[in-house]
Protein backbone atom coordinates (compact mmCIF):
# COMPACT_ATOMS: atom_id res chain seq x y z
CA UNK A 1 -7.87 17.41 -3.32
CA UNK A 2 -8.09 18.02 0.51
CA UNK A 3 -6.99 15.73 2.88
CA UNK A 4 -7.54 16.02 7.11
CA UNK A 5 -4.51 16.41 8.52
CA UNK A 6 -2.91 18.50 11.49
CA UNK A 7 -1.32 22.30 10.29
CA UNK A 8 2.04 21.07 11.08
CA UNK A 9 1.94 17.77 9.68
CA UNK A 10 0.13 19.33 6.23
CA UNK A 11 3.17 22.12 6.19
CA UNK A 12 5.73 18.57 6.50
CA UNK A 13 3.92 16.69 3.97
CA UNK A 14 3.45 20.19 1.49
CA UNK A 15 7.44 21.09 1.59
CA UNK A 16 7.63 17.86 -0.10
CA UNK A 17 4.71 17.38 -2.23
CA UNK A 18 4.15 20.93 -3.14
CA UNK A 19 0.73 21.12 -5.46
CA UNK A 20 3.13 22.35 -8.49
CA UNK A 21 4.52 18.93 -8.32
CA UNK A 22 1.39 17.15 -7.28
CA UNK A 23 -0.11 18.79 -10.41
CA UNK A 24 2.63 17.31 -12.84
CA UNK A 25 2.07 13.68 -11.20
CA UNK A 26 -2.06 13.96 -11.55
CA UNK A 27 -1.33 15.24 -15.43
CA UNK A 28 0.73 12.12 -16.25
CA UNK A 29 -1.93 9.55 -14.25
CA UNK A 30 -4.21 8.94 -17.31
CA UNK A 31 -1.44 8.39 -19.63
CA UNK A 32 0.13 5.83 -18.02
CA UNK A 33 -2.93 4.42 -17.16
CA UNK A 34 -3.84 4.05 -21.06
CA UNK A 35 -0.65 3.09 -22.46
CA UNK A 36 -0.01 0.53 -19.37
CA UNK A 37 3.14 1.82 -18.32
CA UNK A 38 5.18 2.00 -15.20
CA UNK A 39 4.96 6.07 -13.97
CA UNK A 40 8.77 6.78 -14.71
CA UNK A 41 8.99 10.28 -14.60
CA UNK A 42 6.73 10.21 -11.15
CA UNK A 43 9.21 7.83 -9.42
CA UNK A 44 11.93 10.28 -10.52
CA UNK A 45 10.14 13.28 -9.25
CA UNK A 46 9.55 12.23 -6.30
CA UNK A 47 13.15 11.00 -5.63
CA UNK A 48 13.98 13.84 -6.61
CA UNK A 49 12.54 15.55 -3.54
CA UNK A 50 13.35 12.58 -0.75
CA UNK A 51 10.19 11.19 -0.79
CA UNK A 52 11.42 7.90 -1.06
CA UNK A 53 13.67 8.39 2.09
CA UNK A 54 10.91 10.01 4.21
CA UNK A 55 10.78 7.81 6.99
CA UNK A 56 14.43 7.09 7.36
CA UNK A 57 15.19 9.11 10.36
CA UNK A 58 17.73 12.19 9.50
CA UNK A 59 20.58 10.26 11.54
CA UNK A 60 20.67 8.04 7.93
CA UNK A 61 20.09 10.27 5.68
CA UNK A 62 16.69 10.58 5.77
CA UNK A 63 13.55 13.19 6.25
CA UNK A 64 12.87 11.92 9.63
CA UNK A 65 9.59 11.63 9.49
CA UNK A 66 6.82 9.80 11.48
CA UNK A 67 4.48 7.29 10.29
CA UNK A 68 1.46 9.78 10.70
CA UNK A 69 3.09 11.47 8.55
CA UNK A 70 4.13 9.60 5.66
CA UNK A 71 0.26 8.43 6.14
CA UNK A 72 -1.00 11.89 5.16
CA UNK A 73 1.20 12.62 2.71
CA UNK A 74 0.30 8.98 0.56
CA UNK A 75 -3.56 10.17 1.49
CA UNK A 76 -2.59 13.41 -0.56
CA UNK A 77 -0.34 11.45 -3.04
CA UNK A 78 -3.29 9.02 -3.67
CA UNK A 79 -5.98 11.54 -4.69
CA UNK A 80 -3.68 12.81 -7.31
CA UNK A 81 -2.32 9.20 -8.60
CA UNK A 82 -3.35 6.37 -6.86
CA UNK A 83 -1.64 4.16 -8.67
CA UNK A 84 1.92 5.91 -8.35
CA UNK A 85 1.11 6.42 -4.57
CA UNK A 86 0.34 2.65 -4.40
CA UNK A 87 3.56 1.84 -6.68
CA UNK A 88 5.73 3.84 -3.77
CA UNK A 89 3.81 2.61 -1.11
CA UNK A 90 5.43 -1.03 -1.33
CA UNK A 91 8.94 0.71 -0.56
CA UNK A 92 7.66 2.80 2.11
CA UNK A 93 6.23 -0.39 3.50
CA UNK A 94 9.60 -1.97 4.39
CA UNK A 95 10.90 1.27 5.32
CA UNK A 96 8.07 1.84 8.04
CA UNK A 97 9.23 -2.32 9.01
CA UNK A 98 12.97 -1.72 8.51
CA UNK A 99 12.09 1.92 11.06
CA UNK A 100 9.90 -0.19 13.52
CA UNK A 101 12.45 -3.60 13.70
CA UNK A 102 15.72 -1.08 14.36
CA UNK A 103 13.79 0.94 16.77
CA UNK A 104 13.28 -2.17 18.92
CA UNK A 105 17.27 -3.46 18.78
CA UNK A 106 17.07 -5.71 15.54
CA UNK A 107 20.20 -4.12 13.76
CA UNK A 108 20.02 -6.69 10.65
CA UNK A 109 17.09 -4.21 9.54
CA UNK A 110 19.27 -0.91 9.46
CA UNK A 111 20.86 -1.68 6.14
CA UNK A 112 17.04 -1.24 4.79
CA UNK A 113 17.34 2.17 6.80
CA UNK A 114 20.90 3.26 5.20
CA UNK A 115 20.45 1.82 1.52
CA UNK A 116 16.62 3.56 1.10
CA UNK A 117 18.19 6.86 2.10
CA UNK A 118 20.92 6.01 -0.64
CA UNK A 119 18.60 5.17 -3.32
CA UNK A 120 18.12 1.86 -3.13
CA UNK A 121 14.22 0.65 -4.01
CA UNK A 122 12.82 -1.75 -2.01
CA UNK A 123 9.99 -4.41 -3.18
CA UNK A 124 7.81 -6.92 -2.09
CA UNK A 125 8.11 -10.24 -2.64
CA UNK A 126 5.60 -11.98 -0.43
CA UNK A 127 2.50 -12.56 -2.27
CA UNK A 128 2.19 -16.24 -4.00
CA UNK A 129 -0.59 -17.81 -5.84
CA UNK A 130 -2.98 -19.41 -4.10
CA UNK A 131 -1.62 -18.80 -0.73
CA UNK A 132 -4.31 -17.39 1.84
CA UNK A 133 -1.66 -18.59 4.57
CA UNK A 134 0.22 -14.52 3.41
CA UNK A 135 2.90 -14.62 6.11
CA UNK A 136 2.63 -17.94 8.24
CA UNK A 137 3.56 -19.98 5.29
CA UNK A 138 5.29 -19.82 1.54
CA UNK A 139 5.04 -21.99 -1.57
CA UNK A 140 8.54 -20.95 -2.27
CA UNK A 141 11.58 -23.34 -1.82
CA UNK A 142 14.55 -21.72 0.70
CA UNK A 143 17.96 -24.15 0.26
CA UNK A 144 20.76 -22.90 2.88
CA UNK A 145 24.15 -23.70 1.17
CA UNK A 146 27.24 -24.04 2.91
CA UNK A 147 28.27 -20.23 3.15
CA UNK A 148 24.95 -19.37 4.78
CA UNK A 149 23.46 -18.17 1.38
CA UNK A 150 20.12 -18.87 0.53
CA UNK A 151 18.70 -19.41 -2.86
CA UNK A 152 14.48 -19.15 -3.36
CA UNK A 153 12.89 -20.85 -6.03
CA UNK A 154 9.02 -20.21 -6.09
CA UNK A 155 6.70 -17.53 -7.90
CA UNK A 156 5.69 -14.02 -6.24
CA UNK A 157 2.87 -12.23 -7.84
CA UNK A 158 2.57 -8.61 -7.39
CA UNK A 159 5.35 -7.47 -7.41
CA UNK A 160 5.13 -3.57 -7.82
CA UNK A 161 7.74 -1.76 -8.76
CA UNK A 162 8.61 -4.83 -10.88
CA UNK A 163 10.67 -2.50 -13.31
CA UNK A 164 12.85 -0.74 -11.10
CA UNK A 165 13.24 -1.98 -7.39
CA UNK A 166 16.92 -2.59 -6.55
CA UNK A 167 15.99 -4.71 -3.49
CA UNK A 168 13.24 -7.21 -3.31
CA UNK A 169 12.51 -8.16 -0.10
CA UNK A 170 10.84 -11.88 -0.21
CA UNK A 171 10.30 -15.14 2.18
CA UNK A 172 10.45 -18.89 1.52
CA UNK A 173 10.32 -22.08 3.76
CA UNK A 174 13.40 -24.11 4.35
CA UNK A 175 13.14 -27.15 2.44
CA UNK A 176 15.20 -28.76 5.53
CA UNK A 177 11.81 -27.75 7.77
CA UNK A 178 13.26 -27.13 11.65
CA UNK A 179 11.17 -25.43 14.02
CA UNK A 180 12.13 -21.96 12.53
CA UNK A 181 11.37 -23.07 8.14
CA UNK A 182 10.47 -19.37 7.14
CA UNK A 183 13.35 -17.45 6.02
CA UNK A 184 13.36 -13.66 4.99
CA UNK A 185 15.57 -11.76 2.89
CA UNK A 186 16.76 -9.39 0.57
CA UNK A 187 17.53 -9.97 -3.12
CA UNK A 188 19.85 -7.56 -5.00
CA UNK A 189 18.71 -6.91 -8.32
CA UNK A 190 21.99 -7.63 -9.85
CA UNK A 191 21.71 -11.12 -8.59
CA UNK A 192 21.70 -14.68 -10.76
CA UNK A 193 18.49 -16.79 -10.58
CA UNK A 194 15.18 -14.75 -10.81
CA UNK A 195 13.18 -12.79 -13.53
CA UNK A 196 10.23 -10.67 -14.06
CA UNK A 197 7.23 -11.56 -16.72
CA UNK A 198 5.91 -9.05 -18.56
CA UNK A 199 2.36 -9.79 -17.44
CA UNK A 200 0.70 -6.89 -15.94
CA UNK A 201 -2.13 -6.32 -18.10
CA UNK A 202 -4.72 -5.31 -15.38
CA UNK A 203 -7.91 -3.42 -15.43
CA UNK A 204 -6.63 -0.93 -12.84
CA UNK A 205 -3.85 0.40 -10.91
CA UNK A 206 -1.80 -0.25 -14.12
CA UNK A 207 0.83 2.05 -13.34
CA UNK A 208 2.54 -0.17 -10.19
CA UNK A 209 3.45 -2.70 -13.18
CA UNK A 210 3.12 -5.01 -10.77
CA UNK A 211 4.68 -8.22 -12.30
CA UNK A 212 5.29 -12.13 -11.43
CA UNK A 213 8.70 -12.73 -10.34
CA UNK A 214 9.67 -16.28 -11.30
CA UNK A 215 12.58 -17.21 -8.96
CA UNK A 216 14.67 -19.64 -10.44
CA UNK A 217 17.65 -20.66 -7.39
CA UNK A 218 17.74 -16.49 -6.94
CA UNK A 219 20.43 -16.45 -4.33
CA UNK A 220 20.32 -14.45 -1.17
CA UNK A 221 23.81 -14.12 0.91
CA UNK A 222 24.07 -14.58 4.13
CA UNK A 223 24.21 -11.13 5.22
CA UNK A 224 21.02 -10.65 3.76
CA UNK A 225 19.49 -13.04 5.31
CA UNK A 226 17.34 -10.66 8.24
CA UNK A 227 14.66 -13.62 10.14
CA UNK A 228 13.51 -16.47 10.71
CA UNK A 229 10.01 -17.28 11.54
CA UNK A 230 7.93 -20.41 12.50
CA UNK A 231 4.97 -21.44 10.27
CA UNK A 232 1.52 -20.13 11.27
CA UNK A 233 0.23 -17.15 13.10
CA UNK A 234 2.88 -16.03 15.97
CA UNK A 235 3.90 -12.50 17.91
CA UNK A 236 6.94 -12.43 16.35
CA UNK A 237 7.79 -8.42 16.15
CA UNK A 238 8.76 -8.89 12.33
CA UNK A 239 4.99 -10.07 11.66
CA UNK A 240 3.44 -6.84 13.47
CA UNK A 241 5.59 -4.39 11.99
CA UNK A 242 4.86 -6.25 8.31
CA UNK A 243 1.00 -6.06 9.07
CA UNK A 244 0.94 -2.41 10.77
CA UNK A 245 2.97 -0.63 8.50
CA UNK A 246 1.28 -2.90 4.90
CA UNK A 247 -2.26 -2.25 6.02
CA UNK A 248 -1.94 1.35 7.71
CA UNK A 249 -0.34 2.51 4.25
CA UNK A 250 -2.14 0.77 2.42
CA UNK A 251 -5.56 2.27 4.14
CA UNK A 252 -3.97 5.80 3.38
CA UNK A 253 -3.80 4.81 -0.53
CA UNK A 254 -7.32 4.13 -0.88
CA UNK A 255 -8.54 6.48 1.98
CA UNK A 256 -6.78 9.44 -0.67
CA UNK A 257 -8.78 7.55 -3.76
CA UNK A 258 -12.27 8.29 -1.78
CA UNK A 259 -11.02 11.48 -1.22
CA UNK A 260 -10.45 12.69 -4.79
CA UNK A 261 -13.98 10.57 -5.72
CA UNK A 262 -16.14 12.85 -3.60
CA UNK A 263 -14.16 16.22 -4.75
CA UNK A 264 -15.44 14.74 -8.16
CA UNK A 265 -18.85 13.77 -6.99
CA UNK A 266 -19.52 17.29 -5.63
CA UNK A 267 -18.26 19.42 -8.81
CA UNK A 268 -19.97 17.30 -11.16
CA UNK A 269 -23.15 17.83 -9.03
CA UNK A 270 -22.26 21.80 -9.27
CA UNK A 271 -21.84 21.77 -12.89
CA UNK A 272 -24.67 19.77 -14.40
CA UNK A 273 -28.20 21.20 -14.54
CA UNK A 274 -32.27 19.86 -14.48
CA UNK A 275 -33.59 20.38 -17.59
CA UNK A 276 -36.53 20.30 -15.67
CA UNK A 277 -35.81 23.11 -13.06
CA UNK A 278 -33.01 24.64 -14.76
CA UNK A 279 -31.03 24.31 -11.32
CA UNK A 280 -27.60 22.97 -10.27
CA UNK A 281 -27.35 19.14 -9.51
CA UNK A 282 -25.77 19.88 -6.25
CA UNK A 283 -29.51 21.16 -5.01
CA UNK A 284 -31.06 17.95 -5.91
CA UNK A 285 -31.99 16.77 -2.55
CA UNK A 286 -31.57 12.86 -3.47
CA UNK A 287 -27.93 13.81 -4.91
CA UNK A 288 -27.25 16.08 -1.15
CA UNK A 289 -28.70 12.97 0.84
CA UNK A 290 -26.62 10.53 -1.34
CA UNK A 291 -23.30 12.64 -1.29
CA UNK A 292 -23.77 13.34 2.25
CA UNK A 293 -23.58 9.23 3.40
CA UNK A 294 -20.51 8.88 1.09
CA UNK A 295 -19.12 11.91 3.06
CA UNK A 296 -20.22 10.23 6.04
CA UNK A 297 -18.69 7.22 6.18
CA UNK A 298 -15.11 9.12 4.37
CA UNK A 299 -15.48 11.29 7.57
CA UNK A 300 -15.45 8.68 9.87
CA UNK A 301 -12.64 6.49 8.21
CA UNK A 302 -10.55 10.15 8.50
CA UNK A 303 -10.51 9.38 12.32
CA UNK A 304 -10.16 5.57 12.44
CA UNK A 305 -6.78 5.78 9.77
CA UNK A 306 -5.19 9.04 11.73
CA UNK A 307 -6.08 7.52 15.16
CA UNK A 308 -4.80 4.37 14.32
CA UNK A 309 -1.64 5.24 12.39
CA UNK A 310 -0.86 7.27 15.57
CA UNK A 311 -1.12 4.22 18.07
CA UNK A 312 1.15 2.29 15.82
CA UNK A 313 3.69 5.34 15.93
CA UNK A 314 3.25 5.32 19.71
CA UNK A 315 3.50 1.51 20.30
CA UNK A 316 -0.08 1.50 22.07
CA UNK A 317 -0.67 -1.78 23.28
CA UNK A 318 -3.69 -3.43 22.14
CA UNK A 319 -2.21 -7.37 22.46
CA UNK A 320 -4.19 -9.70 20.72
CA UNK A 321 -6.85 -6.57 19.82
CA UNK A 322 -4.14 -5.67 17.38
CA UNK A 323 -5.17 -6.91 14.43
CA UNK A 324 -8.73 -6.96 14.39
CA UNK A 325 -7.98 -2.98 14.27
CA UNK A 326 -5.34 -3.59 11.36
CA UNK A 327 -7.68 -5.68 9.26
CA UNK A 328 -10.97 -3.34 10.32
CA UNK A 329 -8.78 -0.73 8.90
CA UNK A 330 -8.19 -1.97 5.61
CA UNK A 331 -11.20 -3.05 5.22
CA UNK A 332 -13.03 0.27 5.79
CA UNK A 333 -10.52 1.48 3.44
CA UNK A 334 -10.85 -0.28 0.70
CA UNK A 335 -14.84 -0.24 1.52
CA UNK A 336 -15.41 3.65 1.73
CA UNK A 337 -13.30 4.06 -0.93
CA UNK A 338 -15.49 1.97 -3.45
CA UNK A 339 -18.50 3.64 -1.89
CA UNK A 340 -17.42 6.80 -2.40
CA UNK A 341 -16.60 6.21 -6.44
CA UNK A 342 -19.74 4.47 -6.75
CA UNK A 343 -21.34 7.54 -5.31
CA UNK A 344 -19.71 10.03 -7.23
CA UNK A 345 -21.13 7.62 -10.76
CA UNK A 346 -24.67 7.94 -9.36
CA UNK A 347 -24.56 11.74 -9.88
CA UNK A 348 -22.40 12.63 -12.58
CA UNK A 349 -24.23 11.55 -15.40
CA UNK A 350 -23.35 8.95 -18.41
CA UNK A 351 -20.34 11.05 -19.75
CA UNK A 352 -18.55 9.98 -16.87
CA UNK A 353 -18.82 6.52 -18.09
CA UNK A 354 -16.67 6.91 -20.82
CA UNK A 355 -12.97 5.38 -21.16
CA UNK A 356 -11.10 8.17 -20.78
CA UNK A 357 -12.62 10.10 -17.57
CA UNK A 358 -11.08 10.22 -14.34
CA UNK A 359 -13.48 8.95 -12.48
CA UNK A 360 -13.95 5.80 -14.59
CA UNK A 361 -10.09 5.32 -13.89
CA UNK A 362 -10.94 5.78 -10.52
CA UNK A 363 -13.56 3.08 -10.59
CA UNK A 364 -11.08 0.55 -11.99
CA UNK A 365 -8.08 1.59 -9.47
CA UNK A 366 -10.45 1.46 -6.88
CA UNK A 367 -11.22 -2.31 -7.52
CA UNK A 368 -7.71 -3.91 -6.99
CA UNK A 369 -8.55 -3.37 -3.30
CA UNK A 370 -10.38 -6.74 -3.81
CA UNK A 371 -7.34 -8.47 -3.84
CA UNK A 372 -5.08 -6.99 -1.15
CA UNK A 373 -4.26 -9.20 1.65
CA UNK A 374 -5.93 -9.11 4.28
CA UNK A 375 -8.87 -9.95 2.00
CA UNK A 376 -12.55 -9.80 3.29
CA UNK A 377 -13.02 -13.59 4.10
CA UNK A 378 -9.40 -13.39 6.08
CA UNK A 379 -10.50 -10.24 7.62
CA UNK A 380 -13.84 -11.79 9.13
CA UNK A 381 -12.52 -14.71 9.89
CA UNK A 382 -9.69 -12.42 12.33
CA UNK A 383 -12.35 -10.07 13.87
CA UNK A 384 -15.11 -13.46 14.37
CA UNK A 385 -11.67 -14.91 16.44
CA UNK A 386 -11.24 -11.92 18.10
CA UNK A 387 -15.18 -11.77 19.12
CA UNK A 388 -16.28 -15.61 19.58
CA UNK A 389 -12.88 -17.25 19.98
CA UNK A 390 -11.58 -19.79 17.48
CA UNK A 391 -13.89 -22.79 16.02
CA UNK A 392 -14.32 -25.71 17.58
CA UNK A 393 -12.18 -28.35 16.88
């Protein structure tokens, strides 16, 4: 399960994710995949050996690692599990935004920093239903009380690591409005006013248990309290270091599915035989041409996510040309890597179609990239901006 990495960030990411322990996670995939259950023992493994703490720099506690980094390692994760690397990816996300905000003076994000390296689990609780607005609006009611608190009462959906995060990071708009109505925060698990349905009955990625959090008044103090934002698109830094660090790992999830697809595609190919000829699939010149354009366009997504998760490392500035990368990314991503499954079913023959196989669980993982924000209308609507300017009127 090869991934494309430099030697010394592969001998980083392999101190840490050594293939014994990469082995154990890809044993326990299916099962959790058929009995619907959050991957437990996976989350403790890999606690067990910091992963969780990888980007927190050493000064707190941390493995001090760099974004490029953490990248290749959930690439690696991903072809293994790719629903436990997507399950950890949601913490890692507001570690890479807690890393990014601190780095640029905004201190109210180092708690995120100190607590991850602690053992605290971090969530996300932005998505809603029905809201293509993402981050420039919420359906969720914010009331400020008197001691600066804040209580949210709304619905999040998607909320991986529903069963275990300690922290759930979440936004709502101040029912008082102001120039300044979205307010972020960070929920302690211990506190009144929320709760999780049991609810994640999904054809893929099953293992996130990625529930709906019903917040009921779910009360955020003061000190917890880390922005606020106006509605609509803005260059707040909070928004860029949400966007860079959800869709860069994010891309590395689904860029480590496609990679695992094709390392099935090409031993299936080895292994099965023409009656006909009596040789090897993998000779077949239809099969070489059609495993050759999956490998193509997996080839040149390895460049665009390494190049790109080392520009948002660097701080490269691309001003408004920003996000048309971030959402190109993605959508590559999540693109190659359905390619590269759908490949890898054209040549392994009908036994691969069965319930149990891997590569029918990769099939269904591989479709939850659907519904990741930013989705494909979203995305073309950013990059037609970006090209043509905005519509009329």
């Amino acid at each position: 399960m090869a991934t494309h990495p430099d030697a010394a960030v592969r001998d980083r990411v392999a101190a840490v994710l050594t293939p014994e322990l990469l082995a154990r996670i890809h044993e326990r995939a299916a099962g959790y995949d058929e009995r619907n259950e959050f991957c437990h023992e996976d989350l403790a493994e890999l606690m067990d050996v910091g992963y969780l703490r990888a980007l927190v720099p050493e000064a707190d506690g941390g493995l001090g690692w760099d974004l490029p980094t953490l990248v290749a390692a959930q690439r690696l994760l991903a072809a293994h599990a790719p629903a436990t690397a997507l399950a950890v990816n949601m913490h890692h996300v507001w570690v890479a935004v807690a890393r990014q905000m601190t780095a640029s003076g905004h201190e109210e994000f180092h708690p995120v920093l100190r607590e991850s390296a602690a053992g605290e689990i971090f969530a996300f609780g932005i998505s809603e239903p029905g809201n293509d607005a993402v981050l420039f609006d919420s359906a969720t009611e914010a009331r400020v009380v008197q001691d600066g608190a804040v209580s949210f009462t709304g619905t999040k959906i998607f909320t991986t690591l529903a069963p275990v995060w300690t922290r759930l990071g979440l936004f709502g708009r101040d029912v008082e409005g102001g120039d300044a109505p979205l307010i972020f925060g960070f929920l302690e698990r211990e506190a009144p006013g929320w709760r999780s349905l049991d609810d994640w009955d999904t054809l893929g990625m099953r293992a996130t248990q990625s529930q709906t959090t019903v917040l009921e008044g779910a009360r955020v103090p003061a000190h917890r309290i880390v922005r606020r934002l106006p509605e609509g698109p803005n260059r707040d830094p909070l928004v860029f270091a949400i966007f860079s660090s959800f869709l860069g790992l994010l891309s590395a999830v689904y860029t480590g599915l496609g990679d695992r697809a094709l390392q099935l595609a090409a031993r299936l190919a080895e292994d099965r035989r023409s009656r006909i000829t009596g040789e090897s699939l993998s000779q077949d010149p239809d099969i070489r041409y059609r495993l050759a354009e999956a490998q193509l366009q997996q080839l040149g997504l390895d460049a665009q996510l390494r190049q790109l998760s080392r520009e948002i490392e660097d701080r490269v500035e691309h001003g408004d040309l920003w996000f048309p990368r971030l959402v190109a990314l993605r959508t590559t991503a999540t693109r190659t890597a359905r390619a590269a499954v759908d490949a890898a079913l054209h040549v392994s023959g009908g036994g691969q179609y069965r319930r149990g196989s891997e590569l029918s669980r990769l099939y269904r993982d591989v479709l939850a990239g659907v519904h990741h924000p930013s989705d494909d209308e979203s995305a073309h609507r950013t990059l037609a901006t970006s090209l043509l300017g905005p519509l009329d009127g």
